[in-house]
N, C-alpha and C. Protein backbone atom coordinates (compact mmCIF):
# COMPACT_ATOMS: atom_id res chain seq x y z
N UNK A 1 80.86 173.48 84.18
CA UNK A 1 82.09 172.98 84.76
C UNK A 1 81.97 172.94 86.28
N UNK A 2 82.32 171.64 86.91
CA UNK A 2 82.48 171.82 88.00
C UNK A 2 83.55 172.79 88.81
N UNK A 3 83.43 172.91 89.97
CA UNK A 3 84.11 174.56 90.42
C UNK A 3 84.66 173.05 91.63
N UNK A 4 86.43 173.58 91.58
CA UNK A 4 87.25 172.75 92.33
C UNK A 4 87.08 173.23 93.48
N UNK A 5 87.29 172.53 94.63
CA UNK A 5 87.80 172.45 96.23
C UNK A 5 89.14 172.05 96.28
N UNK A 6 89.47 172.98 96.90
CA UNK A 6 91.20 172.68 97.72
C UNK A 6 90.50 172.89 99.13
N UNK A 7 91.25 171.68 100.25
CA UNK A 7 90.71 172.06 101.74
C UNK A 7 92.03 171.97 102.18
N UNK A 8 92.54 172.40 103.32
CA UNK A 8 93.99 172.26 104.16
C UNK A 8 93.33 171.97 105.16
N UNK A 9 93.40 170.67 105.98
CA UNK A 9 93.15 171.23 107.16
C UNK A 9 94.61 170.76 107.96
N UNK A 10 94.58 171.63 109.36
CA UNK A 10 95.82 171.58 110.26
C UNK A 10 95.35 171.17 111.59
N UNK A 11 96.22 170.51 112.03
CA UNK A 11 96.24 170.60 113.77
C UNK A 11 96.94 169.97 114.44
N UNK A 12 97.40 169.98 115.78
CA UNK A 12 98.86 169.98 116.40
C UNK A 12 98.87 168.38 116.44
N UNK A 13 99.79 168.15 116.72
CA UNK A 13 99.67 166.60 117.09
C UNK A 13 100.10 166.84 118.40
N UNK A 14 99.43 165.55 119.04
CA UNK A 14 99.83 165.08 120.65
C UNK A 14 101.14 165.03 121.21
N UNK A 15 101.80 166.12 122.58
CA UNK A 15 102.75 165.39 122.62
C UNK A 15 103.34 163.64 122.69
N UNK A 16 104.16 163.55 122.02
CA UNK A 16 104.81 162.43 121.94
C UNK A 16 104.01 161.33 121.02
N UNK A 17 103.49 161.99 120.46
CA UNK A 17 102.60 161.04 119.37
C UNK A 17 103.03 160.86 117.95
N UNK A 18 104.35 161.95 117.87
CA UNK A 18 104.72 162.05 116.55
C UNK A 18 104.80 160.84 115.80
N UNK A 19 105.47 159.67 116.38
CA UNK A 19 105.59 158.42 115.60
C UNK A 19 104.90 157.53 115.21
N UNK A 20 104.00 157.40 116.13
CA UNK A 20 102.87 157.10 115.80
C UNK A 20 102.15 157.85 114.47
N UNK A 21 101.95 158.96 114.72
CA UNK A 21 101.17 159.40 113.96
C UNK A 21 102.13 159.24 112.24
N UNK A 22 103.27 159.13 112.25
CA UNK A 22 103.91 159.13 111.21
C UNK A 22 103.60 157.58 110.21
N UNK A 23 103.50 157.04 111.02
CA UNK A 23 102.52 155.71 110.50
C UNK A 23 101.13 155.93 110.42
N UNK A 24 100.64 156.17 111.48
CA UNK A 24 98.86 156.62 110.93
C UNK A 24 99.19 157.31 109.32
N UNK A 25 99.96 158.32 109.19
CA UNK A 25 100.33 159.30 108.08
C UNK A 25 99.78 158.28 106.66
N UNK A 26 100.98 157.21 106.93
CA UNK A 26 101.32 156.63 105.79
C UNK A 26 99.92 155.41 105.12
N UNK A 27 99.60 155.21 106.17
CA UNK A 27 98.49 154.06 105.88
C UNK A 27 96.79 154.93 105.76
N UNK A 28 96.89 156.00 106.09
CA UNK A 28 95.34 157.03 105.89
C UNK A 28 95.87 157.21 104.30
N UNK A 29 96.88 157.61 104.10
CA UNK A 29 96.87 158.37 102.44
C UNK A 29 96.99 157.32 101.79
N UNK A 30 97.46 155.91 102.25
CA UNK A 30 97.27 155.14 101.39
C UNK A 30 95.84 154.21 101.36
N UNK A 31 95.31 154.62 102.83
CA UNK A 31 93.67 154.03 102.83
C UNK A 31 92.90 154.86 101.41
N UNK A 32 93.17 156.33 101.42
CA UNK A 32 92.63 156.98 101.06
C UNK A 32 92.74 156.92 99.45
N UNK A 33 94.03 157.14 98.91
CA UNK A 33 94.21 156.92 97.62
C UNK A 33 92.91 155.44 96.92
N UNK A 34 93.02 154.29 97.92
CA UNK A 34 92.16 153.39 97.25
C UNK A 34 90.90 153.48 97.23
N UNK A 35 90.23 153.66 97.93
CA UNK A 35 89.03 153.93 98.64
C UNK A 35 88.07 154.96 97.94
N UNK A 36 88.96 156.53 97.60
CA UNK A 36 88.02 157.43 96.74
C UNK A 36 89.34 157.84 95.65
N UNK A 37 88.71 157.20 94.31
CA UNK A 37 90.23 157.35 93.38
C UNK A 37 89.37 158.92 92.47
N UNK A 38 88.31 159.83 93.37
CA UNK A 38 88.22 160.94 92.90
C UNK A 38 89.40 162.04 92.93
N UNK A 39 89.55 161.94 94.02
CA UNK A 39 90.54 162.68 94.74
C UNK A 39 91.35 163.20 93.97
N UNK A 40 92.14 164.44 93.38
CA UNK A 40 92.88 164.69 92.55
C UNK A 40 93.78 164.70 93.01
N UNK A 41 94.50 164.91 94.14
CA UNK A 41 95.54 165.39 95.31
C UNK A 41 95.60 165.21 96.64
N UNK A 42 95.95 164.46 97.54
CA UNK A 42 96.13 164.23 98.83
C UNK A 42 97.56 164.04 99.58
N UNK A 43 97.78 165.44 100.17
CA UNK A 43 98.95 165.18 101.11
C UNK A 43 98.98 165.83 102.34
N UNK A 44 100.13 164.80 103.25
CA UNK A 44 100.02 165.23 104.66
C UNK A 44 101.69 166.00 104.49
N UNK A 45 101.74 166.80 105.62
CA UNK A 45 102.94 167.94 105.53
C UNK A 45 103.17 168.58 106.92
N UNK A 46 104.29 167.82 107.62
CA UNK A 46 104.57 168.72 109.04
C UNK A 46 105.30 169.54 109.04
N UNK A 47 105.23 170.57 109.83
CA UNK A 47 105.40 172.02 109.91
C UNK A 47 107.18 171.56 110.45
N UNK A 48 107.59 172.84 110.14
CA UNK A 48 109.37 172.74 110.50
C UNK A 48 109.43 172.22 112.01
N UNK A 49 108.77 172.57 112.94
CA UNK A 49 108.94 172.43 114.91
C UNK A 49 108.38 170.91 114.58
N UNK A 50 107.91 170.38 113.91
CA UNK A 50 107.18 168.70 113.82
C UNK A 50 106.24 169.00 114.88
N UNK A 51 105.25 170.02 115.21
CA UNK A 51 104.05 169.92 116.03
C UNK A 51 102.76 170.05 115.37
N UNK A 52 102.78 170.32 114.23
CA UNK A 52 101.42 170.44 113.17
C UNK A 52 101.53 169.91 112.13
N UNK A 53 100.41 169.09 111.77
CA UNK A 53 100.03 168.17 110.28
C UNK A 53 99.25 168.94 109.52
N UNK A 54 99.31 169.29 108.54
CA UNK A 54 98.77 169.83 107.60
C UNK A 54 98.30 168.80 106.29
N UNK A 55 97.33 168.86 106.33
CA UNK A 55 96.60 167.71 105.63
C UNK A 55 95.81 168.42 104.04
N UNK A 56 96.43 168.34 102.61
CA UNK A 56 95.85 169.46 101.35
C UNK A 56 95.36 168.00 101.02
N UNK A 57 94.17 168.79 100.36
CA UNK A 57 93.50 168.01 99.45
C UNK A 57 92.92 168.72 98.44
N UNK A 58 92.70 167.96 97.22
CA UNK A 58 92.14 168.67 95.73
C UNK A 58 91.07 167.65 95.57
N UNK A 59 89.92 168.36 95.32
CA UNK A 59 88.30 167.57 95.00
C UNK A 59 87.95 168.02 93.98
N UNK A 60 87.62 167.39 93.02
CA UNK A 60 87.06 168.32 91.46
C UNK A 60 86.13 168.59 91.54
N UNK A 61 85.13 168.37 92.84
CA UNK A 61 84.06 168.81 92.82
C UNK A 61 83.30 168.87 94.17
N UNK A 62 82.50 169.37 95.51
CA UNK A 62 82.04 169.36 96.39
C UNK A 62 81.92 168.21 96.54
N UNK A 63 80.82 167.39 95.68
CA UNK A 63 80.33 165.98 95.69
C UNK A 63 81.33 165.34 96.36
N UNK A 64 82.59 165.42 95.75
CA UNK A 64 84.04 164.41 95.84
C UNK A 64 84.44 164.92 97.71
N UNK A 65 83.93 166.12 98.14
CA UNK A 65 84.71 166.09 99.52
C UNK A 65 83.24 165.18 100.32
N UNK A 66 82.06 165.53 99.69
CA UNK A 66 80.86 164.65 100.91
C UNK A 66 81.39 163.25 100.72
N UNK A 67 81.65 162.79 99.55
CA UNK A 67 82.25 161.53 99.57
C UNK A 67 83.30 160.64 100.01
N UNK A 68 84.51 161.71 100.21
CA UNK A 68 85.60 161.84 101.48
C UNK A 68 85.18 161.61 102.92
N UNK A 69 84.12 162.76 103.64
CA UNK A 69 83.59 163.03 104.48
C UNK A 69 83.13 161.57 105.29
N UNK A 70 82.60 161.06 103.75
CA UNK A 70 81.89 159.69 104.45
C UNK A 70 82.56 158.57 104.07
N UNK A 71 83.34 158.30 102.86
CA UNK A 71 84.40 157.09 102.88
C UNK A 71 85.56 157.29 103.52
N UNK A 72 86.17 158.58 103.86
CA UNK A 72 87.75 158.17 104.48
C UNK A 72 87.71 158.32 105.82
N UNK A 73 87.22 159.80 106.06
CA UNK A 73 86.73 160.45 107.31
C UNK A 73 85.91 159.45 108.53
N UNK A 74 85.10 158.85 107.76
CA UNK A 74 84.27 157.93 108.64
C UNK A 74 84.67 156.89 108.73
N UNK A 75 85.37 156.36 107.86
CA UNK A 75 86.18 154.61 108.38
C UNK A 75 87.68 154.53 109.00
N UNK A 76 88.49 156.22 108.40
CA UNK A 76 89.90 155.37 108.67
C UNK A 76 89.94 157.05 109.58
N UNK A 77 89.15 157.95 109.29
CA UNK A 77 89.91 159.56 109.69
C UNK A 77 89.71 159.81 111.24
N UNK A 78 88.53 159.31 111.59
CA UNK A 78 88.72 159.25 113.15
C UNK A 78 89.79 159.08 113.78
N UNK A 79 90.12 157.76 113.47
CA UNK A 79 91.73 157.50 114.38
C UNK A 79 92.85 158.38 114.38
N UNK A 80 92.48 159.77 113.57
CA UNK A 80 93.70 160.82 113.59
C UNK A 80 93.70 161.41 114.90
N UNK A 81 92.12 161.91 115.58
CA UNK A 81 92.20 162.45 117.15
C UNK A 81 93.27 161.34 117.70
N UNK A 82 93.54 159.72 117.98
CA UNK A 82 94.48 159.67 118.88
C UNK A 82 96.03 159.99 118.97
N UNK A 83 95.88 161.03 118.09
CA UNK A 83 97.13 161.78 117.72
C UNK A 83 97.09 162.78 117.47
N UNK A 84 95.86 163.88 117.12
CA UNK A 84 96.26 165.33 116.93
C UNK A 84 95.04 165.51 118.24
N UNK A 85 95.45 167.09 117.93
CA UNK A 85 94.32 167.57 118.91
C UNK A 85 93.34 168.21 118.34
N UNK A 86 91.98 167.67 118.57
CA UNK A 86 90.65 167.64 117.94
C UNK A 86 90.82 169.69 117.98
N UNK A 87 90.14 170.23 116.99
CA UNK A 87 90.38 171.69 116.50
C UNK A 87 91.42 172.48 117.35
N UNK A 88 92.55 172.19 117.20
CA UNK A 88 93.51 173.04 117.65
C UNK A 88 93.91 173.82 116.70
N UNK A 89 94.10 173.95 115.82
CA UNK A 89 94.54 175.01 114.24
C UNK A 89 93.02 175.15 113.59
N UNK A 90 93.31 176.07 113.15
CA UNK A 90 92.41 176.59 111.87
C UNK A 90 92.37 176.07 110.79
N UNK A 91 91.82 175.85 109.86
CA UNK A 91 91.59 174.99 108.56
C UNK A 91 90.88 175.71 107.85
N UNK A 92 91.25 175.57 106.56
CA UNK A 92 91.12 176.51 104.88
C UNK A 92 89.93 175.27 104.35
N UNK A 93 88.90 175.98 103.47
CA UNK A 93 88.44 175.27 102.31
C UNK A 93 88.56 176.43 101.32
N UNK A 94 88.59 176.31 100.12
CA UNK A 94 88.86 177.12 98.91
C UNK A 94 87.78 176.32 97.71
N UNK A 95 86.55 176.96 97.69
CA UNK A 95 86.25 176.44 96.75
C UNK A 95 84.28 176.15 97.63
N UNK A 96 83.37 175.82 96.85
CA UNK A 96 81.77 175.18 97.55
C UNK A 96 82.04 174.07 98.07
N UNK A 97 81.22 174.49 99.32
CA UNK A 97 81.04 172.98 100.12
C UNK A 97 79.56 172.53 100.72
N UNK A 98 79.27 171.37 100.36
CA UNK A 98 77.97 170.84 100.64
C UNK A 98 78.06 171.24 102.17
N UNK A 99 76.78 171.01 102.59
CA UNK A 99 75.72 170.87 104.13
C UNK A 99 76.65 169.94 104.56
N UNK A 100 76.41 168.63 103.91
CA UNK A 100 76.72 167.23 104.86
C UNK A 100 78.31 167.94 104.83
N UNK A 101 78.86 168.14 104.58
CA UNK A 101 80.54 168.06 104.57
C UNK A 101 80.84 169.08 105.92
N UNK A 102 80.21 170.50 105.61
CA UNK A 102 80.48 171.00 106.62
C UNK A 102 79.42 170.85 108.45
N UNK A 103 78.54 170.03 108.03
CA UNK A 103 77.83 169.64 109.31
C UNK A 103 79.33 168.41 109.64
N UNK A 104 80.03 167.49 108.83
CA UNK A 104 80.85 166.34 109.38
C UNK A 104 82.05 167.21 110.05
N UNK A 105 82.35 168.49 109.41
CA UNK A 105 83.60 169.28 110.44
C UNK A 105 83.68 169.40 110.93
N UNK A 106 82.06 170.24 111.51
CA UNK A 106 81.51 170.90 112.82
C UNK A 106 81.13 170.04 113.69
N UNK A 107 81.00 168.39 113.62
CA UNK A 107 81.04 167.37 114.32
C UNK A 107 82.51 167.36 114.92
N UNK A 108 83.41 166.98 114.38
CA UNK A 108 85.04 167.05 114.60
C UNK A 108 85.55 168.23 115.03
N UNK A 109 85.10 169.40 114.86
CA UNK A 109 85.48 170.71 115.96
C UNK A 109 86.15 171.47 115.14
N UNK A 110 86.27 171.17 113.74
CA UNK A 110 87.10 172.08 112.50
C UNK A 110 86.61 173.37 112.58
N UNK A 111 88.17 174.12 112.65
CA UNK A 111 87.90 175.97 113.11
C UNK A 111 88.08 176.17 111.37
N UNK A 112 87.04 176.54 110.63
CA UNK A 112 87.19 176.71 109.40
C UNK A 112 86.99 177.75 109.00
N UNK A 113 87.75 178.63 107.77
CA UNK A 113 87.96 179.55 107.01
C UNK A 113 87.71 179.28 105.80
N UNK A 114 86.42 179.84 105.09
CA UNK A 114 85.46 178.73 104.03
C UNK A 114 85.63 180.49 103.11
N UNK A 115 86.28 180.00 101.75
CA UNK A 115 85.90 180.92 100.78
C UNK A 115 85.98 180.39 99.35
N UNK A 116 84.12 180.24 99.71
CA UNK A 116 83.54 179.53 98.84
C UNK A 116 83.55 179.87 97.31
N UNK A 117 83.34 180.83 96.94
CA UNK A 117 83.37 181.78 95.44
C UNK A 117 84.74 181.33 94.33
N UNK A 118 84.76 180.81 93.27
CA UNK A 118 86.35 180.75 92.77
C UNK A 118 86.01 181.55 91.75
N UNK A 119 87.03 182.78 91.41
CA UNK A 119 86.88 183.19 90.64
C UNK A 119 87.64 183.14 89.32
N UNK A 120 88.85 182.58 89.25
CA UNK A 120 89.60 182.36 87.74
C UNK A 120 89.99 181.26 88.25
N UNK A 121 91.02 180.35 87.64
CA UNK A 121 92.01 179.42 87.85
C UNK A 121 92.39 178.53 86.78
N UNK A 122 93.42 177.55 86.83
CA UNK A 122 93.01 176.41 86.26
C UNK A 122 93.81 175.04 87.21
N UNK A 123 93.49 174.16 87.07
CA UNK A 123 94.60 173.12 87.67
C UNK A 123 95.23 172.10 86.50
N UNK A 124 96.08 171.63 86.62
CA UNK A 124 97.06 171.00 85.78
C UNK A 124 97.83 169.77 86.43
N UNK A 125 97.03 168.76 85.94
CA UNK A 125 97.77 167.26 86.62
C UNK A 125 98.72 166.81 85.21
N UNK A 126 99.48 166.15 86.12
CA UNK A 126 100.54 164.93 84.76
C UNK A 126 99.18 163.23 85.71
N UNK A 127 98.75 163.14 84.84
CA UNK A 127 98.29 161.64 85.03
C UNK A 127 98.84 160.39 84.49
């Protein structure tokens, strides 16, 4: 069985960029939904003050985040720096993560908290 990834990542947005970015929001998750239909889960989520995006995602498998890494990340995810600030928050992965995935973070400046090991779980979609 493949062993799931959940990643969060966070980080502030620019002052005065909120609106912007509230459209970037809408057209990345919907770049994204088409683009890798692995994806089990993708959502963006601002914090109560509206100064941090919190970005969850569910991968059924490592493979599915290198494949993120390089279909969403690399065509549409860049354009998030002109709106957040490149590693300002800390960011979660839960679950194994390939080389290439975490060499593409450490390109982007992701302050990451990696705990790789899963030890029980299950996940439960309505499809």
């Amino acid at each position: 069985m493949d062993t799931p990834l959940l990643q969060i990542f966070s980080a502030r947005i620019q002052d005065g960029k909120l609106p912007g970015y509230r459209q970037y929001a809408r057209e990345h998750a919907a770049f994204a939904e088409r683009v890798h239909p692995d994806v089990l889960a993708f959502h963006l989520f601002l914090s109560e003050d509206q100064g941090t995006v919190h970005a969850v995602q569910l991968h059924p498998n490592a493979d599915s985040m290198d494949l993120w890494m390089k279909a969403v990340v690399a065509e549409h995810g860049v354009t998030a720096y002109e709106y957040l600030e490149q590693g300002s928050e800390p960011s979660l992965a839960y679950g194994p993560l390939n080389e290439p995935t975490l060499e593409g973070m450490r390109q982007f400046g992701v302050q990451l908290t990696h705990s790789p090991e899963h030890l029980a779980g299950f996940t439960r979609l309505n499809t």
